[in-house]
Protein backbone atom coordinates (compact mmCIF):
# COMPACT_ATOMS: atom_id res chain seq x y z
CA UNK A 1 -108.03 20.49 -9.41
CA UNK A 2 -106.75 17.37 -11.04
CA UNK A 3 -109.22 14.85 -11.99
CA UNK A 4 -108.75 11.40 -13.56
CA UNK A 5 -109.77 12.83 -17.38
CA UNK A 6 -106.63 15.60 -16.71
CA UNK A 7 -104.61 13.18 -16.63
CA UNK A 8 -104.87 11.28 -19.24
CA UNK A 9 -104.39 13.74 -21.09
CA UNK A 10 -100.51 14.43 -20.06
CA UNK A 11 -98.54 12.51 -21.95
CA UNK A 12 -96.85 10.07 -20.31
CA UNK A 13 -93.27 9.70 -19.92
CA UNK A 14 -92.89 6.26 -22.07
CA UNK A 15 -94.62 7.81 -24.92
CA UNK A 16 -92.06 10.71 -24.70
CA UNK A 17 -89.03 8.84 -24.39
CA UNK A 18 -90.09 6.21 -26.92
CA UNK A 19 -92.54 8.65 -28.71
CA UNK A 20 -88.94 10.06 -31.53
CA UNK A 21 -88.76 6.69 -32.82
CA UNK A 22 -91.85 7.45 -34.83
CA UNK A 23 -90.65 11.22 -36.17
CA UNK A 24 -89.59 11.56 -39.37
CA UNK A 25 -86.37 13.61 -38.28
CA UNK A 26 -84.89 11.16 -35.86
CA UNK A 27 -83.56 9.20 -38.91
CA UNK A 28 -82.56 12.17 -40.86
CA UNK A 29 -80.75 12.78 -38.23
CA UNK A 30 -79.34 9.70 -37.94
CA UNK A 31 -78.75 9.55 -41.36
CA UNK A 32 -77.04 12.93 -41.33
CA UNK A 33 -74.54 11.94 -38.69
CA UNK A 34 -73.56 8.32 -40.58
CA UNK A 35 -72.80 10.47 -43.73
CA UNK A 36 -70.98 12.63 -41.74
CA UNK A 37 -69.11 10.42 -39.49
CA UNK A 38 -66.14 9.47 -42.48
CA UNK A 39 -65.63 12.77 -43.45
CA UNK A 40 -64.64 13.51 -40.26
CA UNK A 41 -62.43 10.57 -39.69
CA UNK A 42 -60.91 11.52 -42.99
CA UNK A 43 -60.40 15.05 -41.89
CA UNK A 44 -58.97 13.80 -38.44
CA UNK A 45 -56.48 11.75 -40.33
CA UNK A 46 -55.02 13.87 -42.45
CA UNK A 47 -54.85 16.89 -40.29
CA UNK A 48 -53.03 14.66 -37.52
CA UNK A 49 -51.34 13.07 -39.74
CA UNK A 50 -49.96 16.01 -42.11
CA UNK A 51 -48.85 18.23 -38.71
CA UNK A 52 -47.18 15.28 -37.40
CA UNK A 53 -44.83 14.95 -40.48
CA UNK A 54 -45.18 19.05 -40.86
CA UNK A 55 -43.35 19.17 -37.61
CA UNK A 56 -41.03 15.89 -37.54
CA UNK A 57 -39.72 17.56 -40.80
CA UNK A 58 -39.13 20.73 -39.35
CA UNK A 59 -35.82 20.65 -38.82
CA UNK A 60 -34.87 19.15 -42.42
CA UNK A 61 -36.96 22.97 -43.51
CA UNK A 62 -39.71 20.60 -45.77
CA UNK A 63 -41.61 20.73 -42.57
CA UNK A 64 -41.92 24.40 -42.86
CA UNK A 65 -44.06 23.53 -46.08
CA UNK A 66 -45.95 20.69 -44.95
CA UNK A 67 -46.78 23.00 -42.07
CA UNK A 68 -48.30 25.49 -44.20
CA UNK A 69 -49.75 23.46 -46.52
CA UNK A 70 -51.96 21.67 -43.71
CA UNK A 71 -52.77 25.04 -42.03
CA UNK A 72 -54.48 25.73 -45.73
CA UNK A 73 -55.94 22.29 -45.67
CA UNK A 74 -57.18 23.02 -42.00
CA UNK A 75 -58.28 26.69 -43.07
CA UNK A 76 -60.49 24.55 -46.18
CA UNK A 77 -61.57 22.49 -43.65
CA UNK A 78 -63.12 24.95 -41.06
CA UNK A 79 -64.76 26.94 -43.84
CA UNK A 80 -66.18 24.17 -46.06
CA UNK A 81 -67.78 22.83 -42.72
CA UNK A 82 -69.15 25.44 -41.51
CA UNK A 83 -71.55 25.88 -44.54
């Protein structure tokens, strides 16, 4: 049986939604993820960027270099960010 005292004692669903702005995490988080944000770019750029010369370049054979060279880069990449 729910009485008036049971329920307020639920927490109510402003105080949830707004209730992470006061956790310690939430901007760790946040923090985390603006860090994190130009390394990516940076990644994105030069992977894109090195496979699109890798294979433009193919057919002059320096491609075939460039190709391998990014699939190490991309290999460094998967592994270092995975730690």
């Amino acid at each position: 049986m729910n009485t008036q005292s049971d329920k307020n004692k639920e927490p109510k669903i402003i105080t949830k939604f707004f209730g992470v702005a006061i956790w310690g995490q939430t901007y760790l988080n946040l923090l985390y993820l603006l860090l994190a944000f130009p390394l990516g770019l940076f990644y994105f750029v030069l992977l894109v960027t090195g496979f699109s010369l890798g294979f433009g370049l193919l057919i002059l054979w320096v491609g075939v270099i460039i190709l391998v060279g990014m699939l190490v880069a991309w290999w460094d990449v998967l592994f270092s960010s995975a730690k």
